[in-house]
N, C-alpha and C. Protein backbone atom coordinates (compact mmCIF):
# COMPACT_ATOMS: atom_id res chain seq x y z
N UNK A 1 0.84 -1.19 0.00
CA UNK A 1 0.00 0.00 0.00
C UNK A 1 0.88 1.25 0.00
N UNK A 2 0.46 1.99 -0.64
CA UNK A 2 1.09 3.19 -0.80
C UNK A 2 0.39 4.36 0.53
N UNK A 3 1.50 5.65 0.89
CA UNK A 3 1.13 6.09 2.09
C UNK A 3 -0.09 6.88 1.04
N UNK A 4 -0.60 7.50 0.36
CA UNK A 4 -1.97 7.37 -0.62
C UNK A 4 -2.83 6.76 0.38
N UNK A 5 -2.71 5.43 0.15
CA UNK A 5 -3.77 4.64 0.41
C UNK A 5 -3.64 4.17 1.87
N UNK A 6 -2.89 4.41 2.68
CA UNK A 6 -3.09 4.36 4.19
C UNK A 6 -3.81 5.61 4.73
N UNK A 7 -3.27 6.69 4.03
CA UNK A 7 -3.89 8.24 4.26
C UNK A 7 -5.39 8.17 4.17
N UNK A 8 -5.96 7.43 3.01
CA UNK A 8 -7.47 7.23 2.59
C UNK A 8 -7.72 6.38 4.01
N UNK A 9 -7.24 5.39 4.11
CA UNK A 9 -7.86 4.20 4.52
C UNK A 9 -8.06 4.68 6.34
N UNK A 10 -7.39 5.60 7.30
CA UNK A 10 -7.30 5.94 8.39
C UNK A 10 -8.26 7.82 8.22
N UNK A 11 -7.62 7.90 7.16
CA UNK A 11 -9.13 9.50 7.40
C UNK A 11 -10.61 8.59 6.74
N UNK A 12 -10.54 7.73 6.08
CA UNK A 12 -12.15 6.85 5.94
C UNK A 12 -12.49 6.41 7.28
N UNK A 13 -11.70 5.75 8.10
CA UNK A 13 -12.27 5.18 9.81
C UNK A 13 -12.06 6.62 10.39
N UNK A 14 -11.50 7.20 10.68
CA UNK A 14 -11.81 8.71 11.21
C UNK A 14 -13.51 9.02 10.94
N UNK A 15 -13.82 9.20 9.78
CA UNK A 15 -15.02 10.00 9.16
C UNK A 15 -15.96 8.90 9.23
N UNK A 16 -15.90 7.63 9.15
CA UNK A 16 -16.95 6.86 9.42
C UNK A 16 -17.58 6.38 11.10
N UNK A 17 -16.19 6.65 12.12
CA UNK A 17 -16.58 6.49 13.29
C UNK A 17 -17.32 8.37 13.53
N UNK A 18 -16.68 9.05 13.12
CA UNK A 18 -16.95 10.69 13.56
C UNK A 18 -18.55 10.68 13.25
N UNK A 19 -19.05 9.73 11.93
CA UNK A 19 -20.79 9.75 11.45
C UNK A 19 -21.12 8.90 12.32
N UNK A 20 -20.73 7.94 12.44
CA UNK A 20 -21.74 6.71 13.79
C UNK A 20 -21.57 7.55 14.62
N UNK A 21 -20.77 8.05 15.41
CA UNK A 21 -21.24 9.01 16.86
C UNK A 21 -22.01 9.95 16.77
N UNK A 22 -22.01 10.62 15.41
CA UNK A 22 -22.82 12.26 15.11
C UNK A 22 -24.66 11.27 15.65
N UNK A 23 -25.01 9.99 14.81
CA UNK A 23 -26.03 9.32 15.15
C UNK A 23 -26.31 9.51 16.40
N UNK A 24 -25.18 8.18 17.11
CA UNK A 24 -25.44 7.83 18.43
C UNK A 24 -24.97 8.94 19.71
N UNK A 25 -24.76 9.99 19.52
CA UNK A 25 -24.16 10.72 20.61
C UNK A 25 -25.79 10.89 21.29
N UNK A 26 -25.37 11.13 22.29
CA UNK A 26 -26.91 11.98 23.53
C UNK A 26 -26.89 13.28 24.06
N UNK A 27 -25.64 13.60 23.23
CA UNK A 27 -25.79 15.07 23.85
C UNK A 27 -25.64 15.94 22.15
N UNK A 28 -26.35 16.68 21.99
CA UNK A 28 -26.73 17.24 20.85
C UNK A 28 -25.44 18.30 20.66
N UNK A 29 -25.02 19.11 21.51
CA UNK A 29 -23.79 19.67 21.33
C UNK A 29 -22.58 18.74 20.90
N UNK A 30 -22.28 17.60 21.71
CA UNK A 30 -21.18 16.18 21.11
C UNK A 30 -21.15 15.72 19.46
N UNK A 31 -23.10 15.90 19.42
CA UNK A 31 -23.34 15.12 18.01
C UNK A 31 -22.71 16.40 16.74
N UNK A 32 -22.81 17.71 17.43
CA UNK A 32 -22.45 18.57 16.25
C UNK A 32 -20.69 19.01 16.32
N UNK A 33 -19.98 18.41 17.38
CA UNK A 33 -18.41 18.05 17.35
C UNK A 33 -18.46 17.47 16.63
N UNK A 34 -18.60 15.84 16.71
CA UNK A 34 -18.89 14.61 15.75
C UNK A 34 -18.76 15.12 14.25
N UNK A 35 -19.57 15.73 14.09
CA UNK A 35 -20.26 16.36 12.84
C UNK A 35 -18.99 17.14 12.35
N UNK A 36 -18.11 17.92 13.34
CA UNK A 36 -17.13 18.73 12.59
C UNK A 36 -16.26 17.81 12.16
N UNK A 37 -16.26 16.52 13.24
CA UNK A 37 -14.78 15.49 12.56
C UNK A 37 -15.12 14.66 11.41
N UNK A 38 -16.28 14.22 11.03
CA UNK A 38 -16.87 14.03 9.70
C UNK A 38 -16.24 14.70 9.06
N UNK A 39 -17.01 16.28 8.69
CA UNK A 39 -16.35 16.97 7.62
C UNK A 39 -15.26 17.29 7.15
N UNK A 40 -14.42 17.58 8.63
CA UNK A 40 -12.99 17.82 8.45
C UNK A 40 -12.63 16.50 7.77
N UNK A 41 -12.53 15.05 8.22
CA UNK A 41 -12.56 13.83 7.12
C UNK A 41 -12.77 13.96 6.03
N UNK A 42 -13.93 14.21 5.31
CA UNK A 42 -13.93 14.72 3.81
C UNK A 42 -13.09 15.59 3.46
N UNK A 43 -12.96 16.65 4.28
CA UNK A 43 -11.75 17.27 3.59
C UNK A 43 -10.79 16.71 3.59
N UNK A 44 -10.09 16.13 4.36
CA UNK A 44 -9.23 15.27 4.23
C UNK A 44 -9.28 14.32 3.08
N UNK A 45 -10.12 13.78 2.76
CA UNK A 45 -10.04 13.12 1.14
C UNK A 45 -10.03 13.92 0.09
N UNK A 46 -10.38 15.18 0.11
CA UNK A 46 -10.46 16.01 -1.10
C UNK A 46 -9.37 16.34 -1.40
N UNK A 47 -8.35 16.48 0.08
CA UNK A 47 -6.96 16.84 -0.13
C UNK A 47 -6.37 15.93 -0.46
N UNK A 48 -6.35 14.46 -0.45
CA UNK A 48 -5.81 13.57 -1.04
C UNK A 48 -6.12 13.24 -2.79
N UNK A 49 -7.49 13.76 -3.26
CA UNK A 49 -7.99 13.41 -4.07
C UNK A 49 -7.25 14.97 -4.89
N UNK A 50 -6.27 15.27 -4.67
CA UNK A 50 -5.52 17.05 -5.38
C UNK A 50 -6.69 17.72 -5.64
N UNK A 51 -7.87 17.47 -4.80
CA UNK A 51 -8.95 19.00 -4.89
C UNK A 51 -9.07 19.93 -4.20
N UNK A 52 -8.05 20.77 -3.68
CA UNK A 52 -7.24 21.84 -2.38
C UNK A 52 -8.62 22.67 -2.86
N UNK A 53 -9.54 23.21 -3.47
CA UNK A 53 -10.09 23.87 -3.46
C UNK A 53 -11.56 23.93 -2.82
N UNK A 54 -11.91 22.55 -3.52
CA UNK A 54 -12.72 21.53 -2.74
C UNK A 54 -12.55 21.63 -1.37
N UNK A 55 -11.62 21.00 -0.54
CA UNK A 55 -11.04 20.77 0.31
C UNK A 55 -11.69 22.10 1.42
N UNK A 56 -11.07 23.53 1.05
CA UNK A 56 -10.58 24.26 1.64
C UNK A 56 -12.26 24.77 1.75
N UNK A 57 -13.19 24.64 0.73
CA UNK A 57 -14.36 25.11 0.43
C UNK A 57 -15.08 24.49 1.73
N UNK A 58 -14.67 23.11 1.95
CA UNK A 58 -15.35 22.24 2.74
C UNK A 58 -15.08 22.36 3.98
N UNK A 59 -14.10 23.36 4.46
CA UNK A 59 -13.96 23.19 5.82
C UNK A 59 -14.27 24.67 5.78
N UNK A 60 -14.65 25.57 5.23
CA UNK A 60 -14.80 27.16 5.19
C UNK A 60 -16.15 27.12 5.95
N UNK A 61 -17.47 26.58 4.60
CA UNK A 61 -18.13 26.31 4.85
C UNK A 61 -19.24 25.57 5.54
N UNK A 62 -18.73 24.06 5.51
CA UNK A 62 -19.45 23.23 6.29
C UNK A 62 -18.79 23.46 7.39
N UNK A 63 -17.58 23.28 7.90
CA UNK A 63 -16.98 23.02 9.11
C UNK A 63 -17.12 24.51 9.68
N UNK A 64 -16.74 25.61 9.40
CA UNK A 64 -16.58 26.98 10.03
C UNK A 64 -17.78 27.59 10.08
N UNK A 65 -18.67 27.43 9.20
CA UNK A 65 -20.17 28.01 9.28
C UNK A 65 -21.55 27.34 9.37
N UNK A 66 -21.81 26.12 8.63
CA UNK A 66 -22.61 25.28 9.03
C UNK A 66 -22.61 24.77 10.55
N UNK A 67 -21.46 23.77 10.85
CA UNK A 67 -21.11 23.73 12.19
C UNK A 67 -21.72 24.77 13.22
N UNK A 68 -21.13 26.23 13.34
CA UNK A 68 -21.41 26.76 13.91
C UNK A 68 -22.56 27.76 13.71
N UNK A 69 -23.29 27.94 13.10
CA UNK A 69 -24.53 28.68 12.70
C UNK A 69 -25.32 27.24 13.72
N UNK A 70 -25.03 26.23 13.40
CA UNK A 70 -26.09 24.96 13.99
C UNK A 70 -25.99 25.15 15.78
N UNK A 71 -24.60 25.38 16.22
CA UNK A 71 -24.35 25.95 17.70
C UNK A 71 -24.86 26.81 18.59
N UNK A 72 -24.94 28.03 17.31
CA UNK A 72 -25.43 29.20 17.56
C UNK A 72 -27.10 29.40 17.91
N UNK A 73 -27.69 28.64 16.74
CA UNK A 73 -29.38 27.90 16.84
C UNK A 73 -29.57 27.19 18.02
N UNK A 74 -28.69 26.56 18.73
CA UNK A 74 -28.84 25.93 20.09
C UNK A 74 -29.07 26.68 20.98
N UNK A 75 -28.03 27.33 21.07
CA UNK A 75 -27.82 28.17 21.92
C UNK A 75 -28.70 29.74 22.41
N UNK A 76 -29.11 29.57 20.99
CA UNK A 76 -30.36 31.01 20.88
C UNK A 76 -31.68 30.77 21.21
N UNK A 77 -31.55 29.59 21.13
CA UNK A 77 -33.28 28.92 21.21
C UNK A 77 -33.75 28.23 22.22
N UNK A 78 -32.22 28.16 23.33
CA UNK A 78 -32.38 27.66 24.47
C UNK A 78 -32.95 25.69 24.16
N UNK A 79 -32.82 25.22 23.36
CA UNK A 79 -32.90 24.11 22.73
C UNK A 79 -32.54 23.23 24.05
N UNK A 80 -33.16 21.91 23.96
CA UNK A 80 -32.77 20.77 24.90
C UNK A 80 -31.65 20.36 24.31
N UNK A 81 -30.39 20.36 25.29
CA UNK A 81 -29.43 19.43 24.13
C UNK A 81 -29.05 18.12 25.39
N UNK A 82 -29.68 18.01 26.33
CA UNK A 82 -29.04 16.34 26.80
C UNK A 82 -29.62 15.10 26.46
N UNK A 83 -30.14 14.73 27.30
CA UNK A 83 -30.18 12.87 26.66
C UNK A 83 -31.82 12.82 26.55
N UNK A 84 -32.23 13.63 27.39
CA UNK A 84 -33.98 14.05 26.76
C UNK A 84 -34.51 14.65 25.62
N UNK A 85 -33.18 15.02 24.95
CA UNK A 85 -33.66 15.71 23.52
C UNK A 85 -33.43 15.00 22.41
N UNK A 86 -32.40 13.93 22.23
CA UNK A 86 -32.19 12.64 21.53
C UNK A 86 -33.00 11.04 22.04
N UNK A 87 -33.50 11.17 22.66
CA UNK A 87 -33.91 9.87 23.42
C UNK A 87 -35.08 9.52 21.93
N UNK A 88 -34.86 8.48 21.38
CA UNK A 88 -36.22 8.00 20.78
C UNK A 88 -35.77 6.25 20.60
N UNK A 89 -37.04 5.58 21.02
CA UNK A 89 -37.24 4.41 20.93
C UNK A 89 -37.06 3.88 19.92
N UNK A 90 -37.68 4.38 18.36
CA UNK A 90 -37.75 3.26 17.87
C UNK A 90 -36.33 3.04 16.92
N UNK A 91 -34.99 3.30 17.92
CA UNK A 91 -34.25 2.70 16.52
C UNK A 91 -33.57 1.66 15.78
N UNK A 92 -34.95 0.67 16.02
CA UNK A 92 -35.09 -0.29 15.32
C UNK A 92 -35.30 -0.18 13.57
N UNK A 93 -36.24 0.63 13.62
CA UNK A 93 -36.91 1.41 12.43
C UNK A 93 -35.81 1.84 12.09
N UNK A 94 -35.24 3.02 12.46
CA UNK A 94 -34.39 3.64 11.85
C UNK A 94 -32.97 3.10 11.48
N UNK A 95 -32.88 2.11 12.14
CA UNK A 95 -31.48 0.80 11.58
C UNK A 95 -31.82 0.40 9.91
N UNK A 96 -33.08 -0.28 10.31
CA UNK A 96 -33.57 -1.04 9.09
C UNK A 96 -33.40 0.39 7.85
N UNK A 97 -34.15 1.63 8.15
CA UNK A 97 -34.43 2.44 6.91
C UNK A 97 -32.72 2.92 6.25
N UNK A 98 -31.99 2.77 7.42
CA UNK A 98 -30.94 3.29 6.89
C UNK A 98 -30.25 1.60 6.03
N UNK A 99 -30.35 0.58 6.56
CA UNK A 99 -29.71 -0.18 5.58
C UNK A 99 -30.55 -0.46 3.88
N UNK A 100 -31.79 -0.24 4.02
CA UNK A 100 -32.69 0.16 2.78
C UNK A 100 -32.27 1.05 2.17
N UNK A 101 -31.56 2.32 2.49
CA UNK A 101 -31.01 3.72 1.72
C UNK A 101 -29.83 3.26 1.26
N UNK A 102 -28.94 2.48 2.66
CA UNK A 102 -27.58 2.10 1.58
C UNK A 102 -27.82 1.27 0.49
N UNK A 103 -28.48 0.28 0.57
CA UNK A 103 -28.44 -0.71 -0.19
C UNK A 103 -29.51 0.04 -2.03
N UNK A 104 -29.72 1.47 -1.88
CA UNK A 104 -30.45 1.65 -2.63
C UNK A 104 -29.48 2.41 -3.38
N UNK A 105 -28.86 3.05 -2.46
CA UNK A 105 -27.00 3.91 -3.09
C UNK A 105 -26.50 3.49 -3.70
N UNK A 106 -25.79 1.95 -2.96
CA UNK A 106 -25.42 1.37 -3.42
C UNK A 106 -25.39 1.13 -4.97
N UNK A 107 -27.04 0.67 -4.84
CA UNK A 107 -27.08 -0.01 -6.47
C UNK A 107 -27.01 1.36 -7.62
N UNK A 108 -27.13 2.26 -6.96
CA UNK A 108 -27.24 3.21 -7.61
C UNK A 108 -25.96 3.63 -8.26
N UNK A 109 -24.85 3.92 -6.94
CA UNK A 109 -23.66 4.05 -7.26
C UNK A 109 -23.07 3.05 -8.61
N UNK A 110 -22.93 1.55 -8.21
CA UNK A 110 -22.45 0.98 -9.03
C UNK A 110 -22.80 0.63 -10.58
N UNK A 111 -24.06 1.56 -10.76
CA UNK A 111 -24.40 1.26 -12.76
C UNK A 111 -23.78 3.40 -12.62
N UNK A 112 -23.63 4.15 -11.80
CA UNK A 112 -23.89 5.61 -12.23
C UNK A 112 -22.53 5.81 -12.88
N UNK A 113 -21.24 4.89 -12.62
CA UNK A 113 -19.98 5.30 -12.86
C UNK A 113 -19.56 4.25 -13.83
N UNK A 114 -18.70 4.75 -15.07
CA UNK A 114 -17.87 3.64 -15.95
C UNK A 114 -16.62 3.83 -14.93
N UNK A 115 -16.19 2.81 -14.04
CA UNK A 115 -14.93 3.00 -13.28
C UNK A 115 -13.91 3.14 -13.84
N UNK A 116 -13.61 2.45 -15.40
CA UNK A 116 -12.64 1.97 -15.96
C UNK A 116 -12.11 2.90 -17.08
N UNK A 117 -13.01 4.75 -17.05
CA UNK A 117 -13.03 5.04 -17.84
C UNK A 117 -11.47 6.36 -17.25
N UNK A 118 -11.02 6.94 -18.76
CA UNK A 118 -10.34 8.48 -18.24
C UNK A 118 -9.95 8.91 -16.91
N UNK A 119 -8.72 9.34 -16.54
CA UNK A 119 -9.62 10.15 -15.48
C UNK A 119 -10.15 11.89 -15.67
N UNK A 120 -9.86 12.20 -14.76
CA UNK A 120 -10.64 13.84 -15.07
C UNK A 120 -9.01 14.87 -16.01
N UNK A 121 -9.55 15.14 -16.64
CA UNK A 121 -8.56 16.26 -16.70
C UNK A 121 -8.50 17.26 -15.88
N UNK A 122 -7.48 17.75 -15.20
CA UNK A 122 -6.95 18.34 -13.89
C UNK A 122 -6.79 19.87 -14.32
N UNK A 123 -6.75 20.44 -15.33
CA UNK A 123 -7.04 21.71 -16.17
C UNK A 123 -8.48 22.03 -15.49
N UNK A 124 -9.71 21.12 -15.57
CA UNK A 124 -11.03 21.58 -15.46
C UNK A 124 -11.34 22.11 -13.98
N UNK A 125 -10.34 21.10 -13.42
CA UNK A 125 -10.97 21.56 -11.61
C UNK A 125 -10.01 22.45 -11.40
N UNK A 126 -9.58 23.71 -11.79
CA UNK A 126 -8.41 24.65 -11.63
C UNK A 126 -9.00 25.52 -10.63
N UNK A 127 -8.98 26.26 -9.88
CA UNK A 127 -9.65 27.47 -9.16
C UNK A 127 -9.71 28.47 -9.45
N UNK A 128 -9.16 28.78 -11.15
CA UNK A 128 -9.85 29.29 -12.35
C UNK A 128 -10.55 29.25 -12.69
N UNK A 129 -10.48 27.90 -12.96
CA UNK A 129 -11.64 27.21 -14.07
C UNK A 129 -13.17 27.62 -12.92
N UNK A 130 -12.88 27.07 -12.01
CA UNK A 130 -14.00 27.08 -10.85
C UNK A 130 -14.76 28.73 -10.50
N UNK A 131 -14.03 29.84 -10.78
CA UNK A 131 -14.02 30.54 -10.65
C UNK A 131 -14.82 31.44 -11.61
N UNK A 132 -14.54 31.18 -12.66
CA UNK A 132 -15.04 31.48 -13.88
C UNK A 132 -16.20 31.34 -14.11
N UNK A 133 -16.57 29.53 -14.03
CA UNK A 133 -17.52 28.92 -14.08
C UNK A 133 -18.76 30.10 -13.21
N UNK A 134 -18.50 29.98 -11.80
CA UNK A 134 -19.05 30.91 -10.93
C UNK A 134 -19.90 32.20 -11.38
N UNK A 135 -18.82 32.80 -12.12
CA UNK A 135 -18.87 34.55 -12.49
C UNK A 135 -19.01 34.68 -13.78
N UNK A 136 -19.28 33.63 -14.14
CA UNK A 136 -20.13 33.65 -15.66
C UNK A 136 -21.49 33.06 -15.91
N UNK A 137 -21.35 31.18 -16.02
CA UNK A 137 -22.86 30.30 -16.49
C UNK A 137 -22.96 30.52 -15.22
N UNK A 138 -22.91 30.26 -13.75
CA UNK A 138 -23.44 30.33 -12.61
C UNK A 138 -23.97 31.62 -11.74
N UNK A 139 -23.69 32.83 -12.69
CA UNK A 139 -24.07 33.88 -11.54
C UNK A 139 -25.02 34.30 -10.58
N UNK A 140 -26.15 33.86 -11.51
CA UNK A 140 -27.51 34.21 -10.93
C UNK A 140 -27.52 33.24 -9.88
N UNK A 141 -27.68 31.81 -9.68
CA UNK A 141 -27.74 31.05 -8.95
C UNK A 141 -26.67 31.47 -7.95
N UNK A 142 -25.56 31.73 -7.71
CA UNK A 142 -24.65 32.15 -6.79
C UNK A 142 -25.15 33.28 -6.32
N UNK A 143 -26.01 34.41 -6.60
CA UNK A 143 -26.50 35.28 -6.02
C UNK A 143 -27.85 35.39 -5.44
N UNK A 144 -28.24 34.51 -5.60
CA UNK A 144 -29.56 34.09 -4.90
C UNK A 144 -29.18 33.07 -3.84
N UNK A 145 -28.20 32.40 -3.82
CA UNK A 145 -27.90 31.81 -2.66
C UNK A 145 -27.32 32.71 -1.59
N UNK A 146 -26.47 33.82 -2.40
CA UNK A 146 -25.73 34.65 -1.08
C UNK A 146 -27.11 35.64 -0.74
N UNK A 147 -28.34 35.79 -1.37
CA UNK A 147 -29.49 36.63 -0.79
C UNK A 147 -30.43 35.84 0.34
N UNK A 148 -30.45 34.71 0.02
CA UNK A 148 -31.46 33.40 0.88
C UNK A 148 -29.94 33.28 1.78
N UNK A 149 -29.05 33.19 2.02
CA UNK A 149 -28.24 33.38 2.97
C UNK A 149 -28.52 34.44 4.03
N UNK A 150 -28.31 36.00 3.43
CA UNK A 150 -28.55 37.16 3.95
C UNK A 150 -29.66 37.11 4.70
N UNK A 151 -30.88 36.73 3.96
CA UNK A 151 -32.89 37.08 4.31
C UNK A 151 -32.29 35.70 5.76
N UNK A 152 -31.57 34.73 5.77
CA UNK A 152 -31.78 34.02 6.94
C UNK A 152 -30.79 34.29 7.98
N UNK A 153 -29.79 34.96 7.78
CA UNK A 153 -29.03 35.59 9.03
C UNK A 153 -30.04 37.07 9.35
N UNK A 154 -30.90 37.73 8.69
CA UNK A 154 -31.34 38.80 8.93
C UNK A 154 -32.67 38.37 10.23
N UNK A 155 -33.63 37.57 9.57
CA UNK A 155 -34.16 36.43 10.21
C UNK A 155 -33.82 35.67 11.36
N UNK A 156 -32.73 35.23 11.75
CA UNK A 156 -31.92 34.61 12.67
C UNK A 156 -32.10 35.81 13.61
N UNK A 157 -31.51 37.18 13.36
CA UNK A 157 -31.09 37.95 14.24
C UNK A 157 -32.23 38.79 14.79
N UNK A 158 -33.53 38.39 13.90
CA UNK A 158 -34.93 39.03 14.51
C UNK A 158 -35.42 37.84 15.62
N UNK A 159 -35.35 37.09 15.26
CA UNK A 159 -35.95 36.37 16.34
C UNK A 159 -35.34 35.88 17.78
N UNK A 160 -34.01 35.84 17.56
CA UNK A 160 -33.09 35.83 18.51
C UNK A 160 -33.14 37.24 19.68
N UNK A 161 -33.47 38.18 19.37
CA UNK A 161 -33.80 39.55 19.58
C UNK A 161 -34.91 39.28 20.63
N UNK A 162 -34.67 40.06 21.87
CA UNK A 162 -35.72 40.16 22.85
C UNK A 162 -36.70 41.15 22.48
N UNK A 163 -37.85 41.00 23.10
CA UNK A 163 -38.92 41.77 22.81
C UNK A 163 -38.95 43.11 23.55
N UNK A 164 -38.80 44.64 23.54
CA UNK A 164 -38.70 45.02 24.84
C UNK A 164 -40.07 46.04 24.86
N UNK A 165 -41.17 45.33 24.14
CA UNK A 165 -42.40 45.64 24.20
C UNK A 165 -42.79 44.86 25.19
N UNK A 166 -44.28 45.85 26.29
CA UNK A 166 -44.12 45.50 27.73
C UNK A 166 -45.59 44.11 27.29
């Protein structure tokens, strides 16, 4: 094995134990730690996979702002986060539905890819190329996401807001 493929093979058990705990944790603050060592894991493959852009996107966003916008919602809303706010019986059900989803991925995954084909040309994923893409065919859509961004931090910060009507 190449250190490649030890690198994959120890950030894959990293990111797959970091998702079974995000599940099973009981404390809702733990489950959204969990949740950061997941992502940081993906990034970690993106950086193995030479997608530094990817990578860096993924810990900006999911890890630095998702993460914590989700903290922040706890914390504002006075939210239950101990073992009374995760407690549910049936996850029996929810074992079974999740091996029904993999097994539906699964099959999905294995007709969606010719494995055996090219690989990518490394020109396309440039942070040029990405860039471009963005600020040209993508604009509109990139600016309606940074507005439905805005309208929900604006939102966030009204309701979070005490009333100081008597």
């Amino acid at each position: 094995m190449t250190g490649a493929e030890i690198a994959f093979v120890v950030i894959g058990v990293a990111a797959v134990v970091g998702a079974i705990r995000v599940v099973t944790a009981r404390n809702v603050v733990r489950a959204a730690l969990y949740l950061v060592v997941t992502l940081s894991a993906v990034a970690g493959v993106y950086l193995l996979l030479a997608a530094e852009f990817v990578a860096w996107v993924q810990i900006l966003i999911y890890v630095g702002a998702i993460v914590i916008l989700f903290l922040f919602g706890l914390m504002l809303t006075k939210a239950p986060i101990g073992r009374e706010a995760l407690d549910n019986q049936r996850r029996g059900v929810a074992f079974l539905v999740a091996l029904a989803i993999l097994g539906g991925l699964i099959y999905l995954i294995q007709g969606a890819f010719d494995w055996d084909a090219a690989r990518i040309d490394p020109v396309e994923g440039t942070v040029a190329a990405v860039g471009s893409s963005i600020f040209s065919r993508f604009v509109l859509p990139f600016e309606v996401i940074s507005f439905l961004l805005l309208a929900a931090l604006i939102g966030a910060i009204v309701l979070s807001r005490k009333e100081d009507r008597p």
